[in-house]
PDB file of N, CA and C in Angstrom:
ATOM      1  N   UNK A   1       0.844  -1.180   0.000  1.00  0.00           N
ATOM      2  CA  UNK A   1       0.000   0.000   0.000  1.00  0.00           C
ATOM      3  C   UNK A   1       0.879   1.230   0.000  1.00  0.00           C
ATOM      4  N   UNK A   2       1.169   1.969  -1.205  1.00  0.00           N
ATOM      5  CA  UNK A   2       1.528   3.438  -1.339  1.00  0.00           C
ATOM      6  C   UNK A   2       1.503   4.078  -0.136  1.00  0.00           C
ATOM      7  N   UNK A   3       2.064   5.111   0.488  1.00  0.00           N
ATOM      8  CA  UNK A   3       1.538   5.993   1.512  1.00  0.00           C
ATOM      9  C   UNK A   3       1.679   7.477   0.545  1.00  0.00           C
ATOM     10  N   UNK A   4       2.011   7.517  -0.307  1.00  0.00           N
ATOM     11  CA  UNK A   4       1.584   8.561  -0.910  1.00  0.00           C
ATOM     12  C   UNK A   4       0.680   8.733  -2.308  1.00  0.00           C
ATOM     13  N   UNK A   5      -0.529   9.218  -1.686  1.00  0.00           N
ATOM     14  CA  UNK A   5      -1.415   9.603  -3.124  1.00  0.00           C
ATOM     15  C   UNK A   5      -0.768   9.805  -4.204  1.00  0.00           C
ATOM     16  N   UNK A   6      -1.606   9.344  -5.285  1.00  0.00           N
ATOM     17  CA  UNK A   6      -1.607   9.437  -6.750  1.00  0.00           C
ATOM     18  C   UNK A   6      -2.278  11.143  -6.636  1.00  0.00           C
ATOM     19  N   UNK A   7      -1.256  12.065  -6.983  1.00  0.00           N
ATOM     20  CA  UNK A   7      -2.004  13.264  -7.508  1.00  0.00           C
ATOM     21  C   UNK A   7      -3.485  13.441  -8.182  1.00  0.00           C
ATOM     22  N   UNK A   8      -3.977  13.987  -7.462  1.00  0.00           N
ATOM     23  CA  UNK A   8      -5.389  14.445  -7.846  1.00  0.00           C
ATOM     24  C   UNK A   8      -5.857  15.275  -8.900  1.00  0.00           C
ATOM     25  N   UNK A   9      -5.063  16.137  -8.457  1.00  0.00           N
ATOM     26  CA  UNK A   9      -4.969  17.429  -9.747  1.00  0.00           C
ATOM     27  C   UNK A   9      -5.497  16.571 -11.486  1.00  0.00           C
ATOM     28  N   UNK A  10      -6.211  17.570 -11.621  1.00  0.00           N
ATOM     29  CA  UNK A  10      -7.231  17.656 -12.970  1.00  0.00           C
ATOM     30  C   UNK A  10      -5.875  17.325 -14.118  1.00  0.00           C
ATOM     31  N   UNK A  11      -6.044  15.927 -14.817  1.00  0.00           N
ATOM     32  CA  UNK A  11      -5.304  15.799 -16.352  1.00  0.00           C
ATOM     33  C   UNK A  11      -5.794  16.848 -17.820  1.00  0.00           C
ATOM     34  N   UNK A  12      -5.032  17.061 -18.451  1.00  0.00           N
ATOM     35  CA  UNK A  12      -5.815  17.403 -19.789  1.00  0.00           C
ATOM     36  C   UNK A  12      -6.776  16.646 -19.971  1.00  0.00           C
ATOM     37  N   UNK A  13      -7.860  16.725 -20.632  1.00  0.00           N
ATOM     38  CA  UNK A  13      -9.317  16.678 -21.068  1.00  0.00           C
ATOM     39  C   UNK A  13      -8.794  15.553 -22.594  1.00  0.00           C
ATOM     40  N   UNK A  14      -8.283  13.949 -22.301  1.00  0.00           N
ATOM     41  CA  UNK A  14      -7.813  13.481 -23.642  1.00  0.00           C
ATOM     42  C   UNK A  14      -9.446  12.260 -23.006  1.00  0.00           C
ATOM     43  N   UNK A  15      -9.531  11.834 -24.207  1.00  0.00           N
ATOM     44  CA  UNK A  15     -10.560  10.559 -24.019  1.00  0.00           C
ATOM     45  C   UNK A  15      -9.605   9.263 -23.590  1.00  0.00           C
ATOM     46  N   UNK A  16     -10.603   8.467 -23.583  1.00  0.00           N
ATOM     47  CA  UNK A  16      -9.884   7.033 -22.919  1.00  0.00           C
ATOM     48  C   UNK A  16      -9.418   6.414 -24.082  1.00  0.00           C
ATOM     49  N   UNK A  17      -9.926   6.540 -24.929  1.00  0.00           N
ATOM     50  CA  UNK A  17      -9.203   6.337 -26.398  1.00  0.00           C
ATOM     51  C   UNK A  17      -7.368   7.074 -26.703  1.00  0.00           C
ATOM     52  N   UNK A  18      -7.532   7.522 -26.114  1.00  0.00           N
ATOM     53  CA  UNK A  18      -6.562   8.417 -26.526  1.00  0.00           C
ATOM     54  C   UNK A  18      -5.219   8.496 -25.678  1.00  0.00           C
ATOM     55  N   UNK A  19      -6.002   7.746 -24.344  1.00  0.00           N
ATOM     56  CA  UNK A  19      -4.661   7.843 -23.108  1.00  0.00           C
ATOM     57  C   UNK A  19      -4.294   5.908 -23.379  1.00  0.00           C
ATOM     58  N   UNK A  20      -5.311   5.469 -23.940  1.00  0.00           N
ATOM     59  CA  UNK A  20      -5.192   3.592 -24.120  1.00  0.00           C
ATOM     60  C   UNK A  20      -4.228   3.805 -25.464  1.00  0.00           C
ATOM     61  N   UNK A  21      -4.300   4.568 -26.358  1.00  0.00           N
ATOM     62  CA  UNK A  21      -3.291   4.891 -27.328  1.00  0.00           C
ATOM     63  C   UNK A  21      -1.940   5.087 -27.011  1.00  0.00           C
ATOM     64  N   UNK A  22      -1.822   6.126 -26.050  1.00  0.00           N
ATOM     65  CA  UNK A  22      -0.726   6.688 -25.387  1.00  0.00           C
ATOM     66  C   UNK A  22       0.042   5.226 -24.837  1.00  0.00           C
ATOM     67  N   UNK A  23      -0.612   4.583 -24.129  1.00  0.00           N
ATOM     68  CA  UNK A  23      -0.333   4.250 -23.144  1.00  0.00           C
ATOM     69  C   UNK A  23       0.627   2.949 -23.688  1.00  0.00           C
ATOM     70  N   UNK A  24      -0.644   2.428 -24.858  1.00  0.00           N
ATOM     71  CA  UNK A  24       0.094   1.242 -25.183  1.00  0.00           C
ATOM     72  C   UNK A  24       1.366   1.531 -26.207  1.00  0.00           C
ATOM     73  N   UNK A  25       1.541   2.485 -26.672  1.00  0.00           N
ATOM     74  CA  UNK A  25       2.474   3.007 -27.465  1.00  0.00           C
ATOM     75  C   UNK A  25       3.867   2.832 -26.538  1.00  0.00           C
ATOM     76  N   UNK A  26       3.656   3.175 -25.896  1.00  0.00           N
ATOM     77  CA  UNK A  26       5.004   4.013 -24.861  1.00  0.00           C
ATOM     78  C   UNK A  26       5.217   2.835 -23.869  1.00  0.00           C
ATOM     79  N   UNK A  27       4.155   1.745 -23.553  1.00  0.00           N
ATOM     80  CA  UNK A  27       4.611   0.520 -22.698  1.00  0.00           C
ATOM     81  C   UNK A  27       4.665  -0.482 -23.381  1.00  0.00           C
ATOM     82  N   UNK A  28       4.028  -1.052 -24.195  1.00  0.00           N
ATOM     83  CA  UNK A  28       4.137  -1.882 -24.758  1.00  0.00           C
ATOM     84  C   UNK A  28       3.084  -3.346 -24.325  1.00  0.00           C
ATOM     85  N   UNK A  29       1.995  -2.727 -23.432  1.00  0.00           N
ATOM     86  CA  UNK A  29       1.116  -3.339 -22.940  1.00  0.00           C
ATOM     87  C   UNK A  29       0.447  -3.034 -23.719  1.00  0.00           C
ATOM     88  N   UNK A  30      -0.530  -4.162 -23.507  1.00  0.00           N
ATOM     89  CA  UNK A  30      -2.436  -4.034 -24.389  1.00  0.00           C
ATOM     90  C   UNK A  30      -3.148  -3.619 -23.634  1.00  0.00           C
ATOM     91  N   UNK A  31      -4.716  -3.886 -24.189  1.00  0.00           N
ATOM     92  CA  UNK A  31      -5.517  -3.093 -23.122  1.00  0.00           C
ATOM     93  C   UNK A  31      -5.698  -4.362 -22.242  1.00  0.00           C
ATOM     94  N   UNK A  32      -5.953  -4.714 -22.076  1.00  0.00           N
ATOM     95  CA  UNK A  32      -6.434  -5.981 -20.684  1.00  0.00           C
ATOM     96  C   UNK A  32      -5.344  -5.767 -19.675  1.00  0.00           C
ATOM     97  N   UNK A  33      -3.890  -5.574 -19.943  1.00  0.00           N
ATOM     98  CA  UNK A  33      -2.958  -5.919 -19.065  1.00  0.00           C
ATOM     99  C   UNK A  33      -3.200  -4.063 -18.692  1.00  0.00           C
ATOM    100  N   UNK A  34      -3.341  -3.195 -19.229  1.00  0.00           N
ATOM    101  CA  UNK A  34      -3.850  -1.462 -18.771  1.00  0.00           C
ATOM    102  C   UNK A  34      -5.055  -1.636 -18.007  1.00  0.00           C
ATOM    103  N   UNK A  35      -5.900  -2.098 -18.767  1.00  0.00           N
ATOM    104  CA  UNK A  35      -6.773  -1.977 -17.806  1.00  0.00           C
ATOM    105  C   UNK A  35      -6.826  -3.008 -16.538  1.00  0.00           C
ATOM    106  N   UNK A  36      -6.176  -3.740 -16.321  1.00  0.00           N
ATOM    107  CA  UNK A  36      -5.952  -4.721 -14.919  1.00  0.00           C
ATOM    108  C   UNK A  36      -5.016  -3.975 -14.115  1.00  0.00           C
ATOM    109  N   UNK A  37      -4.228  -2.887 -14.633  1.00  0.00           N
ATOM    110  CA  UNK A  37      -3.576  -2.487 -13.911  1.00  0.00           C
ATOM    111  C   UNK A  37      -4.248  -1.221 -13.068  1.00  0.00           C
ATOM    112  N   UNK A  38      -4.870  -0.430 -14.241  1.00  0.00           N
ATOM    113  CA  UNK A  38      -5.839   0.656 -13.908  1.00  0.00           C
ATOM    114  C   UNK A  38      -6.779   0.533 -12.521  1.00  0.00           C
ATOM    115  N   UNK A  39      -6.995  -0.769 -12.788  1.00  0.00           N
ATOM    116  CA  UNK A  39      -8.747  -1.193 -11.623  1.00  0.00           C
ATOM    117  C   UNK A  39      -7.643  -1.171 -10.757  1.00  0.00           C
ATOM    118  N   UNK A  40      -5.953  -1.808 -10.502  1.00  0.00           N
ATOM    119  CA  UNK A  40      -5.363  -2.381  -8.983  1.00  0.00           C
ATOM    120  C   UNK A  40      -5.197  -0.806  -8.703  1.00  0.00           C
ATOM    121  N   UNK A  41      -4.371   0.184  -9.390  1.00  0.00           N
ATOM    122  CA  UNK A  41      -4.140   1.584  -9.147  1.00  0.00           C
ATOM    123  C   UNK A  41      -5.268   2.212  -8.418  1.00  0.00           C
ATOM    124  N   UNK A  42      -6.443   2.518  -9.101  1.00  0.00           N
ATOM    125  CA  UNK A  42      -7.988   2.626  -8.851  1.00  0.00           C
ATOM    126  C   UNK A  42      -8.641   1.884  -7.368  1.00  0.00           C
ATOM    127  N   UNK A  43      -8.174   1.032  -7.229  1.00  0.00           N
ATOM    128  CA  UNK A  43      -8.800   0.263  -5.975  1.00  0.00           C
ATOM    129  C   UNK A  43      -7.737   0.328  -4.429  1.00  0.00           C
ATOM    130  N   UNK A  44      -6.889   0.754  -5.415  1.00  0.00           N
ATOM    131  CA  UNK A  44      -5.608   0.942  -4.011  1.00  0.00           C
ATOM    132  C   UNK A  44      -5.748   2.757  -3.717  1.00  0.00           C
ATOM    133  N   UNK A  45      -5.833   3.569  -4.603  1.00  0.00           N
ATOM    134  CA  UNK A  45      -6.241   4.382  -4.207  1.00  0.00           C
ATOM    135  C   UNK A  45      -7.914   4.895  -3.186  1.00  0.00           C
ATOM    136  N   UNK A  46      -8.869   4.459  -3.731  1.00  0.00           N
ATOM    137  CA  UNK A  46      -9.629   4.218  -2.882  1.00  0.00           C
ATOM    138  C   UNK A  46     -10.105   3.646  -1.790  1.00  0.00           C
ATOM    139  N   UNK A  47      -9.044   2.680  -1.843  1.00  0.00           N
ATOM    140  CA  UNK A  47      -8.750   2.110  -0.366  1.00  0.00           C
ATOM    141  C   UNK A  47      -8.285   3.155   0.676  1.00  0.00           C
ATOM    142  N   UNK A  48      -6.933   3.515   0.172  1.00  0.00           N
ATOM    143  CA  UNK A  48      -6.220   4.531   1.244  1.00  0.00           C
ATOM    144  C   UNK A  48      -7.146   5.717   1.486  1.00  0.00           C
ATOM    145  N   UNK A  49      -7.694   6.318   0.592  1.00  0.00           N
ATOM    146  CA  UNK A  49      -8.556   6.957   1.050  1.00  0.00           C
ATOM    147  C   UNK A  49      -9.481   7.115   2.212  1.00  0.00           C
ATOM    148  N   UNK A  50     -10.027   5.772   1.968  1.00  0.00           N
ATOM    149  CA  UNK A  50     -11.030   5.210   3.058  1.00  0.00           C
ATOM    150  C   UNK A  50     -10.641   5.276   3.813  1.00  0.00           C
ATOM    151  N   UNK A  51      -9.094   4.528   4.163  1.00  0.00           N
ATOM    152  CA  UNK A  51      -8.784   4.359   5.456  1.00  0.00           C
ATOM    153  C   UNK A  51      -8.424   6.071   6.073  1.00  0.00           C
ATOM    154  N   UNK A  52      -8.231   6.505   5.570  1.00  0.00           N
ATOM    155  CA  UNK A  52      -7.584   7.813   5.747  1.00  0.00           C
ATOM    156  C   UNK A  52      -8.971   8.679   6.622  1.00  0.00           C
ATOM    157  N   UNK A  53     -10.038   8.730   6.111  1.00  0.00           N
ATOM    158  CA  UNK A  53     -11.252   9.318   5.669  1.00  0.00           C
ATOM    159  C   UNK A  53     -11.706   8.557   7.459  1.00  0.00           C
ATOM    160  N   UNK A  54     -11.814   7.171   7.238  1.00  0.00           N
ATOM    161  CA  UNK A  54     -11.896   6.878   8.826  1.00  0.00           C
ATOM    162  C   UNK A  54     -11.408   7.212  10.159  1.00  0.00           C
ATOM    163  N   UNK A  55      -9.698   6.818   9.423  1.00  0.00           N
ATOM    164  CA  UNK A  55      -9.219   7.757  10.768  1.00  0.00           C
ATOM    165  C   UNK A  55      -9.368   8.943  11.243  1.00  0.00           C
ATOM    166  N   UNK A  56      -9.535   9.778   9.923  1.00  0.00           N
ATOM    167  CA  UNK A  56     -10.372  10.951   9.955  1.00  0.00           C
ATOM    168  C   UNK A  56     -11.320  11.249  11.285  1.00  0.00           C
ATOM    169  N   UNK A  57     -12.224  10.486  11.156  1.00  0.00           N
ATOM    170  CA  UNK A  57     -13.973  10.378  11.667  1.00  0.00           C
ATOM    171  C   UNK A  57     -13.580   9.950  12.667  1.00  0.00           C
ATOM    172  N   UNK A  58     -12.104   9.503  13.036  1.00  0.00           N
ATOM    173  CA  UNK A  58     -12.205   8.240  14.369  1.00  0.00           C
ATOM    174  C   UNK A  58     -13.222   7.368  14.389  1.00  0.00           C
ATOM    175  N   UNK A  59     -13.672   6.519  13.348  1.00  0.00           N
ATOM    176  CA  UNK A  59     -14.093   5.386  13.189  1.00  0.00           C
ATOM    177  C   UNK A  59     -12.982   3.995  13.071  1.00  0.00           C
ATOM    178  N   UNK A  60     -11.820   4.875  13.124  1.00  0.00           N
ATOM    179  CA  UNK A  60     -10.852   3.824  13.053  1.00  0.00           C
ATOM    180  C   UNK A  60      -9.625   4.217  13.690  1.00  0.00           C
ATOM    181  N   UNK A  61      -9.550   3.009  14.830  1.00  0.00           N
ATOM    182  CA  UNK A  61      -8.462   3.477  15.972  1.00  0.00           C
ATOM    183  C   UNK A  61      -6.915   3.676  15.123  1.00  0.00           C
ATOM    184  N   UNK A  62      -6.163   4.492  16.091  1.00  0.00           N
ATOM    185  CA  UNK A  62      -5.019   4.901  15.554  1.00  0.00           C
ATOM    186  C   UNK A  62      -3.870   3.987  15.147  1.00  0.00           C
ATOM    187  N   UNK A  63      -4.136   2.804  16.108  1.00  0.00           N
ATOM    188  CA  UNK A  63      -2.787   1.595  15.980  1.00  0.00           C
ATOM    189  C   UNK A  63      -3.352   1.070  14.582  1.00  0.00           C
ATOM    190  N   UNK A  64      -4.560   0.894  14.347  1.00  0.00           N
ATOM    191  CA  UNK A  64      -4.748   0.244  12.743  1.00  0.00           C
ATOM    192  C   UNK A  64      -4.388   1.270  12.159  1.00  0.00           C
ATOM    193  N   UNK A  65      -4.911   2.336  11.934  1.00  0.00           N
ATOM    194  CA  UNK A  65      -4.558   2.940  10.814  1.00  0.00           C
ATOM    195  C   UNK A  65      -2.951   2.859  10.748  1.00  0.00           C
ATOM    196  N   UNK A  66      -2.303   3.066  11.844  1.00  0.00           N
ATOM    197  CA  UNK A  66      -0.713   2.887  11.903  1.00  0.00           C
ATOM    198  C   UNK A  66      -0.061   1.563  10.696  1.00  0.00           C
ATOM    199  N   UNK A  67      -1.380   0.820  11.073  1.00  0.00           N
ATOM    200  CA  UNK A  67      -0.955  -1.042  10.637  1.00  0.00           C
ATOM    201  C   UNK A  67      -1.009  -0.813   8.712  1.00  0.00           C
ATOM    202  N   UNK A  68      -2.025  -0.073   8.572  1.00  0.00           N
ATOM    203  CA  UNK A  68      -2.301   0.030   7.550  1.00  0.00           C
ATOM    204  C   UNK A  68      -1.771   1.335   6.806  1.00  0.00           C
ATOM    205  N   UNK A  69      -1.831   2.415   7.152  1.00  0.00           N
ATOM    206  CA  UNK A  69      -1.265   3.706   6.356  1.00  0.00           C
ATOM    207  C   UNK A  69       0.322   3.718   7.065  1.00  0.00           C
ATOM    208  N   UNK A  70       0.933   3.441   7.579  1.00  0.00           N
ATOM    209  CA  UNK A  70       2.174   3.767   8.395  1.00  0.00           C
ATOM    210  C   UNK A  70       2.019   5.019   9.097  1.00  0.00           C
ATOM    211  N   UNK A  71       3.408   4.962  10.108  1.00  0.00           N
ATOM    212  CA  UNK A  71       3.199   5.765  11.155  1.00  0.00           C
ATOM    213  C   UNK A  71       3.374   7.510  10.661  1.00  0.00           C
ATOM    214  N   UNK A  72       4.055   7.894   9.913  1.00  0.00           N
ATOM    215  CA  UNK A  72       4.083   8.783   9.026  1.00  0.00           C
ATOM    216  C   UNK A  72       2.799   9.398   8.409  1.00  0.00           C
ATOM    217  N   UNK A  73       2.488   8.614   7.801  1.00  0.00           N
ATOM    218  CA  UNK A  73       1.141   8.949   7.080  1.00  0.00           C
ATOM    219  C   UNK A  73      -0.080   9.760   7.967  1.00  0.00           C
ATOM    220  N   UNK A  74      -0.340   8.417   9.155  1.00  0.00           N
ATOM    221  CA  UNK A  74      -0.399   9.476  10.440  1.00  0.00           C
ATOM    222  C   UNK A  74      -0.633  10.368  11.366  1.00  0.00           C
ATOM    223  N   UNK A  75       0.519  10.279  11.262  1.00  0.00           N
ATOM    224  CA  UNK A  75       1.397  11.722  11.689  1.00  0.00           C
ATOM    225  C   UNK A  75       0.963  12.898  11.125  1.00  0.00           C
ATOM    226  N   UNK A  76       1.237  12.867   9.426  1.00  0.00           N
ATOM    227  CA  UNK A  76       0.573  14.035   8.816  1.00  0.00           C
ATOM    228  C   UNK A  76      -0.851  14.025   9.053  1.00  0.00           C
ATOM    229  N   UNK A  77      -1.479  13.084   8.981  1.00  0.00           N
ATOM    230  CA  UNK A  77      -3.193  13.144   8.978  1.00  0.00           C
ATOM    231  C   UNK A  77      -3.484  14.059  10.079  1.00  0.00           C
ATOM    232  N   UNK A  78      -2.832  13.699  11.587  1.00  0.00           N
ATOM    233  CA  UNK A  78      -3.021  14.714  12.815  1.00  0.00           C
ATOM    234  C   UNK A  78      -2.999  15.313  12.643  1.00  0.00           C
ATOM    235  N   UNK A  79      -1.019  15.843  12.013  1.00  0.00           N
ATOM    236  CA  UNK A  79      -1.027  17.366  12.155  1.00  0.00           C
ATOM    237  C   UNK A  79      -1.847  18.270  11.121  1.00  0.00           C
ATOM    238  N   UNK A  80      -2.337  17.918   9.982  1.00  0.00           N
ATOM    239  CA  UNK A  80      -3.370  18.476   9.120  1.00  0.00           C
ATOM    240  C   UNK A  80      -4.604  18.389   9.982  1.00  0.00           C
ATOM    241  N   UNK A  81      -5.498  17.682  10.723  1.00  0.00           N
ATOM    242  CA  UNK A  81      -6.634  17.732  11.263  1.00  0.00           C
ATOM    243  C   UNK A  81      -6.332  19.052  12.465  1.00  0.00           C
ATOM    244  N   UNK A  82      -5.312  18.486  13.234  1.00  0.00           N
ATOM    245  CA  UNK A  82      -5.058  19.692  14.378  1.00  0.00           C
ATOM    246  C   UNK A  82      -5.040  20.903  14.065  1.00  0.00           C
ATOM    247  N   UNK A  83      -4.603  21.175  12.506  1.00  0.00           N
ATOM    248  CA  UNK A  83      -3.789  22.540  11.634  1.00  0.00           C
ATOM    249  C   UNK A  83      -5.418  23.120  11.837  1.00  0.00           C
ATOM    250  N   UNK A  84      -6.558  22.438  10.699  1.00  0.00           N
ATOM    251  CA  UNK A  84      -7.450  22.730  10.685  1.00  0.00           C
ATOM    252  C   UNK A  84      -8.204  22.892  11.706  1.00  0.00           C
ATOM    253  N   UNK A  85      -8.557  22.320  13.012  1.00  0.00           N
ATOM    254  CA  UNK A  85      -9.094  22.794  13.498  1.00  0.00           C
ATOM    255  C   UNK A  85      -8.663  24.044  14.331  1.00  0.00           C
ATOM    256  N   UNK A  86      -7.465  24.233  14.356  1.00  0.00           N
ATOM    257  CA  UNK A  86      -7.279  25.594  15.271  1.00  0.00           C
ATOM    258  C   UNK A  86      -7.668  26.659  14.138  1.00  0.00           C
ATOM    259  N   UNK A  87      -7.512  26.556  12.845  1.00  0.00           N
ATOM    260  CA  UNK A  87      -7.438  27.280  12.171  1.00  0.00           C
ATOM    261  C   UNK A  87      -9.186  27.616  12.339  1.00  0.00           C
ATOM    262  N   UNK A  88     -10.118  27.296  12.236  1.00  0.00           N
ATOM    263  CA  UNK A  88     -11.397  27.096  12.310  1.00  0.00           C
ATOM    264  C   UNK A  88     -11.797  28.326  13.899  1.00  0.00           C
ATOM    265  N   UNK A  89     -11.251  27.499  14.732  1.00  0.00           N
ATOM    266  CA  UNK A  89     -11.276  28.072  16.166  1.00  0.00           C
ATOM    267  C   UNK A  89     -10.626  29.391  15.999  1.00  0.00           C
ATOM    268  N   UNK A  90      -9.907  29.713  15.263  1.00  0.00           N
ATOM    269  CA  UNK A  90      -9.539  31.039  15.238  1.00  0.00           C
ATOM    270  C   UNK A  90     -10.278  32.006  14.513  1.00  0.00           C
ATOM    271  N   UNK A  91     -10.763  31.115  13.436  1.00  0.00           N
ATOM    272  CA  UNK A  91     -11.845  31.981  12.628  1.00  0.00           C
ATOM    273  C   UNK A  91     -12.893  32.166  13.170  1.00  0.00           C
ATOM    274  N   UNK A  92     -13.769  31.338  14.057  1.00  0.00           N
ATOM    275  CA  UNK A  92     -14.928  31.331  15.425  1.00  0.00           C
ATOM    276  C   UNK A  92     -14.562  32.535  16.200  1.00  0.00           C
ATOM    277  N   UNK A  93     -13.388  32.837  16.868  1.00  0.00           N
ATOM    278  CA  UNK A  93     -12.767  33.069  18.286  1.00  0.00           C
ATOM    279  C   UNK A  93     -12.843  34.634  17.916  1.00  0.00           C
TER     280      UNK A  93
END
């Protein structure tokens, strides 16, 4: 499991035609072996998410998420939640 996201940020506007073109050009894969790879990329990202998104909510204690995102990962999740909420409390205050 990655601990760092696949960038989010918006691609150029190409069709799926056009990136399955790209793609197989430049790897030398077909589409079945792209797209099997796509769904594991796709499903591992939405995984971490989740888990992320839980620990978030504290629906999911900290030693798992540890087990699963590493201790790092975390780490940042806190200090981004903590960042935000003072930041919030200051905008209230």
């Amino acid at each position: 499991m990655p601990t760092n996201p696949i960038p989010t940020q918006s691609l150029p506007n190409i069709s799926i035609f056009q990136t399955l073109t790209f793609l197989k050009q430049h790897t030398g894969q077909d589409e079945t072996q792209l797209f099997g790879k796509a769904l594991l990329l796709g499903l591992q990202l939405l995984y971490q998410q989740t888990v992320e998104q839980a620990f978030i909510e504290e629906t999911l204690p900290r030693h798992e998420a540890i087990n699963l995102l590493g201790a790092e990962r975390v780490t940042e999740l806190e200090y981004a939640k903590q960042a935000l909420l003072q930041d919030i409390n200051q905008a209230l205050g």
